[in-house]
PDB file of N, CA and C in Angstrom:
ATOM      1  N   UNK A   1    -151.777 144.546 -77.155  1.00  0.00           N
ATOM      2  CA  UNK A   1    -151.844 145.600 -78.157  1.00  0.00           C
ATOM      3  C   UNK A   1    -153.031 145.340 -79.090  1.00  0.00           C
ATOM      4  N   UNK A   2    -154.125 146.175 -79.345  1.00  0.00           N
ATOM      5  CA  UNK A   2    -154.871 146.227 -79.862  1.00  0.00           C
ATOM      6  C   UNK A   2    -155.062 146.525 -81.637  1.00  0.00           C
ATOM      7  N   UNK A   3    -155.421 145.405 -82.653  1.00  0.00           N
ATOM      8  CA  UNK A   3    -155.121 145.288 -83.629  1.00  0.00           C
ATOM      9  C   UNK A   3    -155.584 146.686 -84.349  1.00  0.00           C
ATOM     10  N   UNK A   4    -154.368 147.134 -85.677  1.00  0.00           N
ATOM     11  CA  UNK A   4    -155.397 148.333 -86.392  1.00  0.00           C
ATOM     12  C   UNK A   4    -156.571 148.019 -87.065  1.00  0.00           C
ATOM     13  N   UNK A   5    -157.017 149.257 -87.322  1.00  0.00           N
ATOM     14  CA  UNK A   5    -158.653 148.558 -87.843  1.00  0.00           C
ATOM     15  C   UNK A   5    -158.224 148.975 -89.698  1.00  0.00           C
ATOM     16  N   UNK A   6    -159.258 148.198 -89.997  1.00  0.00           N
ATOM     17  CA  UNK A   6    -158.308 148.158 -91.260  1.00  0.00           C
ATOM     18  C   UNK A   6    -160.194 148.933 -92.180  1.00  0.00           C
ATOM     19  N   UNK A   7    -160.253 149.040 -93.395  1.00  0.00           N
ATOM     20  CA  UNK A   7    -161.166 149.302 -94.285  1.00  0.00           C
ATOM     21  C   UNK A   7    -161.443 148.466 -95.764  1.00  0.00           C
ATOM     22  N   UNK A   8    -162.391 148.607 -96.390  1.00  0.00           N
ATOM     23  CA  UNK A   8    -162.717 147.732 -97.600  1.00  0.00           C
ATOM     24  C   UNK A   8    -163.892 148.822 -98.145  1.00  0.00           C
ATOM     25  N   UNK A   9    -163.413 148.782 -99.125  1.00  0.00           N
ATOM     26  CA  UNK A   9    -164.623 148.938-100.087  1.00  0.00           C
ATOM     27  C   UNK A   9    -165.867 148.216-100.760  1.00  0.00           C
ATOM     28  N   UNK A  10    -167.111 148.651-100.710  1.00  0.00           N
ATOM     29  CA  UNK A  10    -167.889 147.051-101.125  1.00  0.00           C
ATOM     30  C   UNK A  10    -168.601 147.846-101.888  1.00  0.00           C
ATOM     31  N   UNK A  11    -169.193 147.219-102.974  1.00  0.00           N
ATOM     32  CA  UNK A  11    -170.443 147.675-104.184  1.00  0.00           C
ATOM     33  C   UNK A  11    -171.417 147.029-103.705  1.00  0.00           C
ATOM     34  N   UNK A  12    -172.353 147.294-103.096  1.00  0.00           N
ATOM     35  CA  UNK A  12    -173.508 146.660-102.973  1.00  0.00           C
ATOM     36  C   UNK A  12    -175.057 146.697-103.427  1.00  0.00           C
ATOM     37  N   UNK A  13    -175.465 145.535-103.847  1.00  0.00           N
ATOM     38  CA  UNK A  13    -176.521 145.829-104.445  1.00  0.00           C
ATOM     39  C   UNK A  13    -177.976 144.997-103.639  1.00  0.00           C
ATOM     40  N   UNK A  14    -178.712 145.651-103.480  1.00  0.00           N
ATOM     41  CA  UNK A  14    -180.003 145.619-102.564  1.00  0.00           C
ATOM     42  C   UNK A  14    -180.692 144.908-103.484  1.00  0.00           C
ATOM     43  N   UNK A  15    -182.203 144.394-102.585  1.00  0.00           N
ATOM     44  CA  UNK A  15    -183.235 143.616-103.321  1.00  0.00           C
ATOM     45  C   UNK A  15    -182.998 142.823-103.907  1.00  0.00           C
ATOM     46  N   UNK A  16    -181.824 142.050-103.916  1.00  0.00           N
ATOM     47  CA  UNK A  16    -181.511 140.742-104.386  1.00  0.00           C
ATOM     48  C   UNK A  16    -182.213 139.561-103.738  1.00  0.00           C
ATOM     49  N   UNK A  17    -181.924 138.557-105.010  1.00  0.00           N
ATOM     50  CA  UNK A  17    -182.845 137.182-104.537  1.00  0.00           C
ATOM     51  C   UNK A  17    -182.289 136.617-103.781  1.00  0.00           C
ATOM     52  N   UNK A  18    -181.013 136.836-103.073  1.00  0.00           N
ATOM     53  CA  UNK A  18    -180.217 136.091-102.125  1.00  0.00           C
ATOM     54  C   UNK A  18    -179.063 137.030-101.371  1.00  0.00           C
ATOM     55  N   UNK A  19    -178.566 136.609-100.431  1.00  0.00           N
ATOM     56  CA  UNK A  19    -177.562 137.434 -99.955  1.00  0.00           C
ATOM     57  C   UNK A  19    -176.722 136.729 -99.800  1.00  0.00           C
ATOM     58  N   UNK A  20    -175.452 137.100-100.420  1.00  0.00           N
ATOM     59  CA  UNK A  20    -174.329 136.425-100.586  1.00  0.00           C
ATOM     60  C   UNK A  20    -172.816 137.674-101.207  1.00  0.00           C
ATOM     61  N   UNK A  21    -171.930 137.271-100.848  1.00  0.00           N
ATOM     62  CA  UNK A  21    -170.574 137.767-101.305  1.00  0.00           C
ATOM     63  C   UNK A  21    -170.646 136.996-102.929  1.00  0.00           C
ATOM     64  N   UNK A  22    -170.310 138.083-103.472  1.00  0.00           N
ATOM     65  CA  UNK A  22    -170.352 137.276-104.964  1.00  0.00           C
ATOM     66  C   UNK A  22    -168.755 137.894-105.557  1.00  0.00           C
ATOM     67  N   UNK A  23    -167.935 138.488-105.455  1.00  0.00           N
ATOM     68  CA  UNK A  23    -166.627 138.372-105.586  1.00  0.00           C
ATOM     69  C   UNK A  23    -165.453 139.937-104.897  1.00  0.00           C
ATOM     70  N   UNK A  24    -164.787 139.598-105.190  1.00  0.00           N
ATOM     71  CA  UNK A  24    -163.393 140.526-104.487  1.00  0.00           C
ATOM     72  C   UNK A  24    -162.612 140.892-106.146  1.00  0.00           C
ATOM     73  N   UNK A  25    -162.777 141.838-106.288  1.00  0.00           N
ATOM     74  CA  UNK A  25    -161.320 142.052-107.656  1.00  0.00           C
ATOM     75  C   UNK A  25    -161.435 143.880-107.776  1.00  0.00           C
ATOM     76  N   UNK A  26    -160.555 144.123-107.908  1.00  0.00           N
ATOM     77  CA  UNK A  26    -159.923 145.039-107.883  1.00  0.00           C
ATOM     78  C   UNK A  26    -160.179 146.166-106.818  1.00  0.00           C
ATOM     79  N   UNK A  27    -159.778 145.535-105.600  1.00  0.00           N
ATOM     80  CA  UNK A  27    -159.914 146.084-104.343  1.00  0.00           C
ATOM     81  C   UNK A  27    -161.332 146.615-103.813  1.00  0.00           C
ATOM     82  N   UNK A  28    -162.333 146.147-104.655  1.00  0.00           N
ATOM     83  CA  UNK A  28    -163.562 146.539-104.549  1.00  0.00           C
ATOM     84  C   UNK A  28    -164.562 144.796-103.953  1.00  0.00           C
ATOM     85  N   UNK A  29    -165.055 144.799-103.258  1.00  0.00           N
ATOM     86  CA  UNK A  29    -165.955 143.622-102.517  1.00  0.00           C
ATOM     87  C   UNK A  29    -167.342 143.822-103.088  1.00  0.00           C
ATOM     88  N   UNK A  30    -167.950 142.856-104.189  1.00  0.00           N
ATOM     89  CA  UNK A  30    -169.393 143.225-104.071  1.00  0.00           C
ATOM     90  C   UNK A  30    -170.244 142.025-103.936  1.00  0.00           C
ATOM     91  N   UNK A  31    -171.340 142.707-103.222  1.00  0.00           N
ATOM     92  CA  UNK A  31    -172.119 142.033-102.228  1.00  0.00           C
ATOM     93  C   UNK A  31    -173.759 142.233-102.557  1.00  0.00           C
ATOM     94  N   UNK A  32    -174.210 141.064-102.143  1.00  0.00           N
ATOM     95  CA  UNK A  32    -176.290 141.716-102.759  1.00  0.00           C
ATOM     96  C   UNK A  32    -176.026 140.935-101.059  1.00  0.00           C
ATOM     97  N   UNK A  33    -177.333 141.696-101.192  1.00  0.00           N
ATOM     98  CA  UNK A  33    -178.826 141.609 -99.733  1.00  0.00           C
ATOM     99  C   UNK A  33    -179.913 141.767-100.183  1.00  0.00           C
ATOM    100  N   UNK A  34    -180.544 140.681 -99.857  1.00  0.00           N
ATOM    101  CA  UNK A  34    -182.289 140.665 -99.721  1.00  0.00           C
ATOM    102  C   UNK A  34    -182.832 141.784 -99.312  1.00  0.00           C
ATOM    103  N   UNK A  35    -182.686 142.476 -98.668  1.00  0.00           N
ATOM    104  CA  UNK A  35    -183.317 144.085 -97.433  1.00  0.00           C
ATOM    105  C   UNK A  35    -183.239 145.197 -98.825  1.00  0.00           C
ATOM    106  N   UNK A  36    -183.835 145.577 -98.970  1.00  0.00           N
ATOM    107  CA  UNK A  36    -184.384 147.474 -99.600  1.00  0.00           C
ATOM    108  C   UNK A  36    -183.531 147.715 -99.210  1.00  0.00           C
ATOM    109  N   UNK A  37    -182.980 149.204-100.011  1.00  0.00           N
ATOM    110  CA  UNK A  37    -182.306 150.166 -99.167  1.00  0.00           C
ATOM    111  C   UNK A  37    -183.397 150.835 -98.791  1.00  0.00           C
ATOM    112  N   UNK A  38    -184.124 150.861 -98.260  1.00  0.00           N
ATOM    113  CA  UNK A  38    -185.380 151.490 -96.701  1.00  0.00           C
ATOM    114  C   UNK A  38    -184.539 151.410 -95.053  1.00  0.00           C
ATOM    115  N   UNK A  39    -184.512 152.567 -94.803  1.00  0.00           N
ATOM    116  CA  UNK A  39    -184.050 153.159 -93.286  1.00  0.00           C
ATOM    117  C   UNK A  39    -182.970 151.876 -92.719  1.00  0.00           C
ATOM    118  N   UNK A  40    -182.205 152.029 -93.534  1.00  0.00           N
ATOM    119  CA  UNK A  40    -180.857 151.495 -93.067  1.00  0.00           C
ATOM    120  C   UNK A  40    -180.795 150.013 -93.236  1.00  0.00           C
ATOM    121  N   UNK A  41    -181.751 149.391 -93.802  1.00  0.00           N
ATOM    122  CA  UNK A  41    -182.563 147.724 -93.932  1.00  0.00           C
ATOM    123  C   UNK A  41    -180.893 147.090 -94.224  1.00  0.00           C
ATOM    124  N   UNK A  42    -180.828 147.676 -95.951  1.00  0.00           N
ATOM    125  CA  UNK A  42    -179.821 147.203 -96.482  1.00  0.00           C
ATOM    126  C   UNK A  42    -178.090 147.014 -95.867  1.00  0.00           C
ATOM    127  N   UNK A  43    -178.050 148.284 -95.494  1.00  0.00           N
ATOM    128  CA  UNK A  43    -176.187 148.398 -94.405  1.00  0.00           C
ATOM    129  C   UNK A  43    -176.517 147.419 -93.419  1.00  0.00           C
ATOM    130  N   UNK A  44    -178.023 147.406 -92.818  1.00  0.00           N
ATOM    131  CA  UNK A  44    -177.720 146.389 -91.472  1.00  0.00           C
ATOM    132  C   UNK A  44    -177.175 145.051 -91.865  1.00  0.00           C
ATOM    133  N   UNK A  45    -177.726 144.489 -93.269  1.00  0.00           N
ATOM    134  CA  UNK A  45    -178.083 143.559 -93.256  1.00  0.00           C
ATOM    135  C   UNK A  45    -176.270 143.376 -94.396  1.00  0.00           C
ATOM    136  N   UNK A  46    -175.666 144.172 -94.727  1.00  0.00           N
ATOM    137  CA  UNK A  46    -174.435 144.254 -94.955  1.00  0.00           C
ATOM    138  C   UNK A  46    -173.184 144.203 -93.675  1.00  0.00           C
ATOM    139  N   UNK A  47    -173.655 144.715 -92.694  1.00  0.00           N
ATOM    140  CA  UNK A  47    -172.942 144.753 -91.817  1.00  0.00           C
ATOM    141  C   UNK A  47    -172.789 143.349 -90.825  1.00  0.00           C
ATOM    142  N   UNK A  48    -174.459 142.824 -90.872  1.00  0.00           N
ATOM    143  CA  UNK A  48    -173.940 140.969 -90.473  1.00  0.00           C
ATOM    144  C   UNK A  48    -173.382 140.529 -91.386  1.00  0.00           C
ATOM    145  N   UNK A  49    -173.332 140.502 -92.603  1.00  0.00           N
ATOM    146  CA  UNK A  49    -172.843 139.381 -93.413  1.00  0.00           C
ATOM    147  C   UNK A  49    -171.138 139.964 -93.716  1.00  0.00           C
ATOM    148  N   UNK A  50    -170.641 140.826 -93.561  1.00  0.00           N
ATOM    149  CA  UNK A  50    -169.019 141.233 -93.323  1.00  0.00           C
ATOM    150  C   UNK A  50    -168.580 140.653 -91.616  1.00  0.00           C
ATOM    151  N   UNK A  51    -169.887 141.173 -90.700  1.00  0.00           N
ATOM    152  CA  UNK A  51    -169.455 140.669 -88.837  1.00  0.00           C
ATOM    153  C   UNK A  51    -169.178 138.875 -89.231  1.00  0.00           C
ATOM    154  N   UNK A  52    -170.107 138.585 -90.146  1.00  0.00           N
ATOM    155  CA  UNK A  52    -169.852 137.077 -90.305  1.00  0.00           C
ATOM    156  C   UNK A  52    -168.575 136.206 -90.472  1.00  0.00           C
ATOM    157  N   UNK A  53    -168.244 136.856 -91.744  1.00  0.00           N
ATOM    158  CA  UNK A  53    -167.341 136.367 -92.641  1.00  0.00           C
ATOM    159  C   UNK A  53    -165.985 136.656 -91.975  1.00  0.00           C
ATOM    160  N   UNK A  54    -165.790 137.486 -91.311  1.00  0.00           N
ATOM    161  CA  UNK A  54    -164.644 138.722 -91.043  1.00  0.00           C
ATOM    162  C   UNK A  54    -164.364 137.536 -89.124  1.00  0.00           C
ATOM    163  N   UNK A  55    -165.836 137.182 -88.626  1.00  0.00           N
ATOM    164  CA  UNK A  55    -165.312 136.845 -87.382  1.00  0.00           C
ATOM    165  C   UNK A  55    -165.266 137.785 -86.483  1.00  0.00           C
ATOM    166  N   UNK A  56    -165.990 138.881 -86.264  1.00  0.00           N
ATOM    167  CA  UNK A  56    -165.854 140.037 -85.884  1.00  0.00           C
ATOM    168  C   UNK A  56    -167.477 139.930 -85.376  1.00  0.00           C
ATOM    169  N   UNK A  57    -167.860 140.905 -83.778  1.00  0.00           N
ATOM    170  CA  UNK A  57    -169.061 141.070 -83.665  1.00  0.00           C
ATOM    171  C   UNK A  57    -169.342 142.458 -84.491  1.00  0.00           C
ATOM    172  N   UNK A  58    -171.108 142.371 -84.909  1.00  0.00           N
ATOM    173  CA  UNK A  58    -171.091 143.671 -85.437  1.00  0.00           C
ATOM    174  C   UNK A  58    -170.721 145.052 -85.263  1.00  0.00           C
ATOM    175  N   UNK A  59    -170.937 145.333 -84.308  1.00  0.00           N
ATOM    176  CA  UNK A  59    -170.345 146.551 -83.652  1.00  0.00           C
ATOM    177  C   UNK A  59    -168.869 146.696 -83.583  1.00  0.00           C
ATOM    178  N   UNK A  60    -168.181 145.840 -84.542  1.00  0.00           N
ATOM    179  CA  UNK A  60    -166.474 146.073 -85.063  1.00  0.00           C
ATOM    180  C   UNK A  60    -166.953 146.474 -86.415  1.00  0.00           C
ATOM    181  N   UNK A  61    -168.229 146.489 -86.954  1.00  0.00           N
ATOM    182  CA  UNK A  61    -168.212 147.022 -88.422  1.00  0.00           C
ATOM    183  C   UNK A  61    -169.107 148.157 -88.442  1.00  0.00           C
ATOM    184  N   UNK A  62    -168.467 148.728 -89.503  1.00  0.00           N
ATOM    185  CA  UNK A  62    -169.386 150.558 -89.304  1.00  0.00           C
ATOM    186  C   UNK A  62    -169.330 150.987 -91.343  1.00  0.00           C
ATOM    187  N   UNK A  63    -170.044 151.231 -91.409  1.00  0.00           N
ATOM    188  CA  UNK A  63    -170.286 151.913 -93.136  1.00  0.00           C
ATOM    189  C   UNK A  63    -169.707 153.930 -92.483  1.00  0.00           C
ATOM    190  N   UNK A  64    -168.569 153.766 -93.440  1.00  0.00           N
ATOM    191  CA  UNK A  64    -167.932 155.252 -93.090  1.00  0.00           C
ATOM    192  C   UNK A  64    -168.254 156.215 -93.908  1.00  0.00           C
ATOM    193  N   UNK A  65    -168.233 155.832 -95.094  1.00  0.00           N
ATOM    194  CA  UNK A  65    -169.032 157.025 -96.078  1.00  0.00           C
ATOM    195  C   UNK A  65    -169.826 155.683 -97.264  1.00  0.00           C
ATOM    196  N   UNK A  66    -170.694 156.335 -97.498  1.00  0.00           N
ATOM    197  CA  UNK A  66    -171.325 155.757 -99.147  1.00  0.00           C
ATOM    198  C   UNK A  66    -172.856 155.233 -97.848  1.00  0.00           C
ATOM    199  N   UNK A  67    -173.464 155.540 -97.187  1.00  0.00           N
ATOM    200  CA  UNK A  67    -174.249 155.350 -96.605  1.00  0.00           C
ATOM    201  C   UNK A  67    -175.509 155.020 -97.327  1.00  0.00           C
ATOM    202  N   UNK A  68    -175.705 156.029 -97.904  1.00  0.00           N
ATOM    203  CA  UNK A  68    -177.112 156.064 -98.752  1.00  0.00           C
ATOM    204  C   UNK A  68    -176.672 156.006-100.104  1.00  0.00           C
ATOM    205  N   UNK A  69    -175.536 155.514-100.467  1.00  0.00           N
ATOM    206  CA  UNK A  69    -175.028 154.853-101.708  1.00  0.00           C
ATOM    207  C   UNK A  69    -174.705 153.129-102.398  1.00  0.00           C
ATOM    208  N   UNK A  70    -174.762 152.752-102.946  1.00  0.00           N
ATOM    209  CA  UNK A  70    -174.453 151.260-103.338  1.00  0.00           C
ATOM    210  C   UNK A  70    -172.590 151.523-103.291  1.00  0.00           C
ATOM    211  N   UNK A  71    -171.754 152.347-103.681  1.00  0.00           N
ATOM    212  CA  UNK A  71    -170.537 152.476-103.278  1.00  0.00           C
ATOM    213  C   UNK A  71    -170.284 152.658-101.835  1.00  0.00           C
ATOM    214  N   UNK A  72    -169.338 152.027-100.657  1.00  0.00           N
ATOM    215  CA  UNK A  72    -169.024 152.227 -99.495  1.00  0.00           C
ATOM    216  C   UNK A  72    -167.798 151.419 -99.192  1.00  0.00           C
ATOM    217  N   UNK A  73    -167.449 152.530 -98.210  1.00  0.00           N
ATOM    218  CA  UNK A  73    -166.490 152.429 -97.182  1.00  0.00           C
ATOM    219  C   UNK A  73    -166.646 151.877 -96.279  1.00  0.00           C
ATOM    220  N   UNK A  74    -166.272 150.637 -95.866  1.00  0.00           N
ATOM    221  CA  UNK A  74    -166.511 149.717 -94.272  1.00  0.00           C
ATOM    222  C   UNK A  74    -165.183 149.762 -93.645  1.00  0.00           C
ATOM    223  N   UNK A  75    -165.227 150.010 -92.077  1.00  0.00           N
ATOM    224  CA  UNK A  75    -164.416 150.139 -91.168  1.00  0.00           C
ATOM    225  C   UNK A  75    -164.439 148.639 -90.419  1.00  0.00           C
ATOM    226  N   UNK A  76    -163.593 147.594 -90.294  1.00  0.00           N
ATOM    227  CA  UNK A  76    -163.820 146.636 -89.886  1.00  0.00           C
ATOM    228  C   UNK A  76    -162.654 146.911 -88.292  1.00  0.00           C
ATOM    229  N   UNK A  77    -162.829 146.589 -87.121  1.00  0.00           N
ATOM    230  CA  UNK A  77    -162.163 146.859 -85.995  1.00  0.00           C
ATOM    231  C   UNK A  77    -161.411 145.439 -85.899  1.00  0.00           C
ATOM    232  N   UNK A  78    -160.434 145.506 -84.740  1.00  0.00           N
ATOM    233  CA  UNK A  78    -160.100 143.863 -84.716  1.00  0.00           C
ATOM    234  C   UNK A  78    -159.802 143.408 -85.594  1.00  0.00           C
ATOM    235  N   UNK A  79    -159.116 143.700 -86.811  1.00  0.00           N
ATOM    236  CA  UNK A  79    -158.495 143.077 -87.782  1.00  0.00           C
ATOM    237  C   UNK A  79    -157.769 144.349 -88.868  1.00  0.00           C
ATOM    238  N   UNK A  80    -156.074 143.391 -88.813  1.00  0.00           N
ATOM    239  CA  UNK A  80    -155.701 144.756 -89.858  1.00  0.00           C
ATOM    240  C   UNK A  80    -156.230 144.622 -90.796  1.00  0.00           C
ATOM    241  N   UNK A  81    -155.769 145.259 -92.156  1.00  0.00           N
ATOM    242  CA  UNK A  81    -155.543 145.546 -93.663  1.00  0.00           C
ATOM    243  C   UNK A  81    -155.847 144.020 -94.351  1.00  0.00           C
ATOM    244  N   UNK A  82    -154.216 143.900 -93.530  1.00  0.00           N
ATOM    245  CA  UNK A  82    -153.593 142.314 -94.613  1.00  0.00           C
ATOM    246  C   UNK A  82    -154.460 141.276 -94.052  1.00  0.00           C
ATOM    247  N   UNK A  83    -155.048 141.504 -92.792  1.00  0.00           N
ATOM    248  CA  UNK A  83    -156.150 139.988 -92.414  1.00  0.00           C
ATOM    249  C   UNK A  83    -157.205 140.109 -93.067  1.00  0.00           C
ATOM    250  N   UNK A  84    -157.459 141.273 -93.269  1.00  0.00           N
ATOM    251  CA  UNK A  84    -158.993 140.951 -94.400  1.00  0.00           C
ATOM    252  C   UNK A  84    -158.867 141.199 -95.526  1.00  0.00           C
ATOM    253  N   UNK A  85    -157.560 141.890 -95.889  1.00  0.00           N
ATOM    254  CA  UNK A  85    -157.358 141.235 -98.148  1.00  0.00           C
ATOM    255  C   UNK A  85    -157.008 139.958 -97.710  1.00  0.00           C
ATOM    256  N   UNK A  86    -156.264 139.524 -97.457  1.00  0.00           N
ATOM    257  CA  UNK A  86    -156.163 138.278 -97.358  1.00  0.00           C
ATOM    258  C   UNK A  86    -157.002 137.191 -97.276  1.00  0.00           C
ATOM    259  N   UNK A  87    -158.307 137.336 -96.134  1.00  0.00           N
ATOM    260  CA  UNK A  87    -159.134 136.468 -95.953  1.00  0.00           C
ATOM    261  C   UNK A  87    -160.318 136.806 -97.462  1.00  0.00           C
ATOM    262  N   UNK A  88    -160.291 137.998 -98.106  1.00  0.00           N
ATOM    263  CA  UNK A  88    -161.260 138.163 -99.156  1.00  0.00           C
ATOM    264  C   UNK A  88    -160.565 137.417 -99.992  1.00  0.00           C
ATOM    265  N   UNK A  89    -158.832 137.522-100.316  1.00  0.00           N
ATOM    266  CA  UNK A  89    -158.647 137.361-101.479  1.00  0.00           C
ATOM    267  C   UNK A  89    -158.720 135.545-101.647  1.00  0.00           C
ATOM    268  N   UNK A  90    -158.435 134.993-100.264  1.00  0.00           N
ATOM    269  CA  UNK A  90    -158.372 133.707-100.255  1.00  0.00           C
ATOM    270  C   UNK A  90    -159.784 132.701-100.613  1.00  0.00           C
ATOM    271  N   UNK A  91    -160.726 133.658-100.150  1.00  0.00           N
ATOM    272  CA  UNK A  91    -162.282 133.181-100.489  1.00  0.00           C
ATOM    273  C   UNK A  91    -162.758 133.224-101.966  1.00  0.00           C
ATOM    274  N   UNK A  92    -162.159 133.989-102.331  1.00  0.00           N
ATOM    275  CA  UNK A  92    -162.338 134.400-104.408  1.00  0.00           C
ATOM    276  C   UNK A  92    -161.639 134.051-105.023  1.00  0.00           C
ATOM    277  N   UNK A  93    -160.562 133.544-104.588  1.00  0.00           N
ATOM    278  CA  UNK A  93    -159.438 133.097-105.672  1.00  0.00           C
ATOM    279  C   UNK A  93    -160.064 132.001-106.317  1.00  0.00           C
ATOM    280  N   UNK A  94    -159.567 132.245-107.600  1.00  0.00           N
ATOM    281  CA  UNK A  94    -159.696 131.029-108.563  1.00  0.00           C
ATOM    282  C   UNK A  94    -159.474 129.314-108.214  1.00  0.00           C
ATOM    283  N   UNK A  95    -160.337 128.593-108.358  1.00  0.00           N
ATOM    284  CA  UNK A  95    -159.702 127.159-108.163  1.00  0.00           C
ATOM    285  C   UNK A  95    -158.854 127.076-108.835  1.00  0.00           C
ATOM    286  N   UNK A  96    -157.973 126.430-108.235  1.00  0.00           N
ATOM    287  CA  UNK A  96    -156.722 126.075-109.419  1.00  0.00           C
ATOM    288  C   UNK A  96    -156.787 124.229-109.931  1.00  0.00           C
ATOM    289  N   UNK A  97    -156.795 124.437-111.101  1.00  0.00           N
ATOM    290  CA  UNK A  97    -156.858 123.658-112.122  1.00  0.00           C
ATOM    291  C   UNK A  97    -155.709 122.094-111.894  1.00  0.00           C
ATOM    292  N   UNK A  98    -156.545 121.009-112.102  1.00  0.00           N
ATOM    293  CA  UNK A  98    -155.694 119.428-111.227  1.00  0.00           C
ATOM    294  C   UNK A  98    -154.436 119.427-112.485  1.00  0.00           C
ATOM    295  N   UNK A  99    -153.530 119.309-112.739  1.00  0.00           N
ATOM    296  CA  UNK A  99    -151.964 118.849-113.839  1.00  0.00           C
ATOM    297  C   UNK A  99    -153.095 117.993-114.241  1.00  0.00           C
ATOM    298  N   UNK A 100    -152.690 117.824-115.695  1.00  0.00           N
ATOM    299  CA  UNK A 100    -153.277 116.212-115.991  1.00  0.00           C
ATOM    300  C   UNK A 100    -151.647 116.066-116.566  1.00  0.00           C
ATOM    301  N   UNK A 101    -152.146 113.720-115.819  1.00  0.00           N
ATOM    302  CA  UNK A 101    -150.905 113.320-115.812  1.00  0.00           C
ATOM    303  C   UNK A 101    -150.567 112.613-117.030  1.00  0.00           C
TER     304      UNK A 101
END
């Protein structure tokens, strides 16, 4: 049986000095990339770094609406809902703090 495909929302911001996931909170994922938004530079280069993280080849990830927007909709295949809040929320969560004894 073939897993549902689940969705995420991401804020993304282009022309950054690095590309990296920089946090998960309130059901929103935001993300910078090095790439322009120039002829699709930026989604491509959004779409490896979710195929990455997610464990997924790219072609399980698709931008569904917000295309030519910094707001979007990603369709991730091969993984429900709860496997990827889960795997976001587990990557952002707060360290938790040692008891002192």
């Amino acid at each position: 049986m073939a897993k549902a495909d689940s969705t995420i929302r991401v804020r993304l911001t282009p022309r950054s000095g690095r590309t990296e996931l920089q946090r998960y909170e309130n059901g929103v994922l935001h993300a910078r990339v090095t790439a322009p938004p120039v002829d699709g530079a930026a989604n491509t280069a959004l779409i490896s770094l979710l195929a990455n993280l997610l464990g997924v080849p790219k072609s399980s990830v698709s931008i569904v609406s917000g295309a030519s927007s910094r707001e979007k909709k990603v369709a991730i295949a091969e993984r429900t809902q709860n496997e990827v809040e889960s795997l976001l929320r587990g990557r952002f969560a707060a360290p938790v703090a040692e008891a002192e004894a």
